[in-house]
Each structure stands twice: as C-alpha cells, then as structure tokens.
Protein backbone atom coordinates (compact mmCIF):
# COMPACT_ATOMS: atom_id res chain seq x y z
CA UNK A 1 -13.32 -61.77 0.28
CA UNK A 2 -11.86 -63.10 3.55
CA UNK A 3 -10.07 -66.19 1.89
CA UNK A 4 -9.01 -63.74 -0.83
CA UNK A 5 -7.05 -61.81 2.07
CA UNK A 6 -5.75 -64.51 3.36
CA UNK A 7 -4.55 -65.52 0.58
CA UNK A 8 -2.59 -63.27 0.22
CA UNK A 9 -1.30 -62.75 3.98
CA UNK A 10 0.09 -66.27 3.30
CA UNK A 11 1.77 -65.33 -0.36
CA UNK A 12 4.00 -62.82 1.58
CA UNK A 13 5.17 -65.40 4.46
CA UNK A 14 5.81 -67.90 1.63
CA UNK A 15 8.25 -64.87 0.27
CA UNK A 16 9.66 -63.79 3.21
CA UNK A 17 10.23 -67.39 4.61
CA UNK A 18 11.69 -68.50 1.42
CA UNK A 19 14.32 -65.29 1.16
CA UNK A 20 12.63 -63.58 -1.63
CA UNK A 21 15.32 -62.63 -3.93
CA UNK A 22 14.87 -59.50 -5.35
CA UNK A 23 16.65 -59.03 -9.02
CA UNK A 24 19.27 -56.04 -9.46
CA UNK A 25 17.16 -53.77 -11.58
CA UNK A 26 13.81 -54.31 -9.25
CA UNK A 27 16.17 -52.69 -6.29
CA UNK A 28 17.93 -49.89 -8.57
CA UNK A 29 14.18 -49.22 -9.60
CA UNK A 30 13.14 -49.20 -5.84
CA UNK A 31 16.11 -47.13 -4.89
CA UNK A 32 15.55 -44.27 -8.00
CA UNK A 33 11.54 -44.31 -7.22
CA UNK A 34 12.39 -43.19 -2.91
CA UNK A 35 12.97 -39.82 -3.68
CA UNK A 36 9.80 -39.34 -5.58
CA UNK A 37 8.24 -40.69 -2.06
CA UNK A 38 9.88 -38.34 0.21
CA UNK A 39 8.88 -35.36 -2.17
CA UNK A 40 5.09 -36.17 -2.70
CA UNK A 41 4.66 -36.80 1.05
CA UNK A 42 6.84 -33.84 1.81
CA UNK A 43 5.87 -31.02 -0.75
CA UNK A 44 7.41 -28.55 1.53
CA UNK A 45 10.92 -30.11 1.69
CA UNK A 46 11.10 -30.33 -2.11
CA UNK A 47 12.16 -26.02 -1.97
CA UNK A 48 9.43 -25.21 -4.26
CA UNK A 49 6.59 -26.27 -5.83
CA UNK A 50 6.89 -30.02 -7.00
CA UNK A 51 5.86 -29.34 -10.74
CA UNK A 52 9.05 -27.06 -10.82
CA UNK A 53 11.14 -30.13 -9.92
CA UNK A 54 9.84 -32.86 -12.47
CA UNK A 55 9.64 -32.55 -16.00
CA UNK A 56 8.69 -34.77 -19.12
CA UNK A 57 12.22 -37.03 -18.55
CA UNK A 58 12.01 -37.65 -14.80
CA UNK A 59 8.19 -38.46 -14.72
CA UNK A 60 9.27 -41.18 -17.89
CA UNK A 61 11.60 -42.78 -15.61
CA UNK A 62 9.59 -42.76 -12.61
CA UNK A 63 6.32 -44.54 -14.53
CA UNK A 64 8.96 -46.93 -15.68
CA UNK A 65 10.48 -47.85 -12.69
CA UNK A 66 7.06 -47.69 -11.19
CA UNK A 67 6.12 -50.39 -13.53
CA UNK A 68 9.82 -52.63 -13.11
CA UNK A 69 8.16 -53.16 -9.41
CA UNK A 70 5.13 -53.32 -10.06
CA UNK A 71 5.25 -56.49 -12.31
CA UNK A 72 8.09 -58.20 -10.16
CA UNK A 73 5.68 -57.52 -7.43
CA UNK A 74 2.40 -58.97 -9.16
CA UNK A 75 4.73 -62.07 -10.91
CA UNK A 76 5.09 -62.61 -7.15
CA UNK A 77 2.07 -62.74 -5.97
CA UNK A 78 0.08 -64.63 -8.28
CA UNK A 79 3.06 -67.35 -8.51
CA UNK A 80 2.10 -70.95 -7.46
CA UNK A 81 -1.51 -69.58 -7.78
C-alpha cells in the first residue's frame, strides 16, 4: 500500500513539474462543476432547499462534466504507468 501512495505522490510532481496542460473543455468543465461545490457544502446559501435548485437538465450536465475531469484526471495518472 505504501509504494502504491507513493506512487502516486510522485505522479502529481511529475505533472506539476512538467506544467500539466490542462485542455479547454477539462477547465470549462471544472469552472461549470464550482458552483455545484459551493452549494452542496453550503446548503444554506443556495436560498432554499437544494432539490428546488437542480432538476433533470442541470444534474445531466453536472455527471457529465463530472466525468470530462474525471477521465482527464485518471488518463493522468495512470500515464507512463
């Protein structure tokens, strides 16, 4: 388990001494998911309850720009692996 950690401690050096370049949608899908975020750690700033505020469209989106980082992220990590 240890070398497994450390493994990946070093992956994310080897990106952030190399300049990881992010692509265009994986930061428009970062920048759409922050609100969601704010609201789930913040219920109370939301105005209301938070099932008032989402409905079938917006929760779509969200899983899919959930998923946009979430396979940059993993191609990342498990590159030169």
């Amino acid at each position: 388990m240890q070398a497994e950690v450390e493994w990946w401690l070093k992956a994310g050096e080897r990106d952030l001494e190399a300049g990881c370049q992010v692509p265009q949608a994986v930061a428009t899908a970062c920048r759409k998911l922050d609100p969601h975020y704010l609201n789930a750690r913040y219920p109370n700033g939301v105005g209301g309850a938070p099932e008032e505020f989402y409905d079938e469209h917006i929760t779509s989106e969200a899983i899919e720009n959930a998923e946009t980082v979430r396979t940059f992220v993993l191609e990342r990590l498990y590159e030169g692996r």
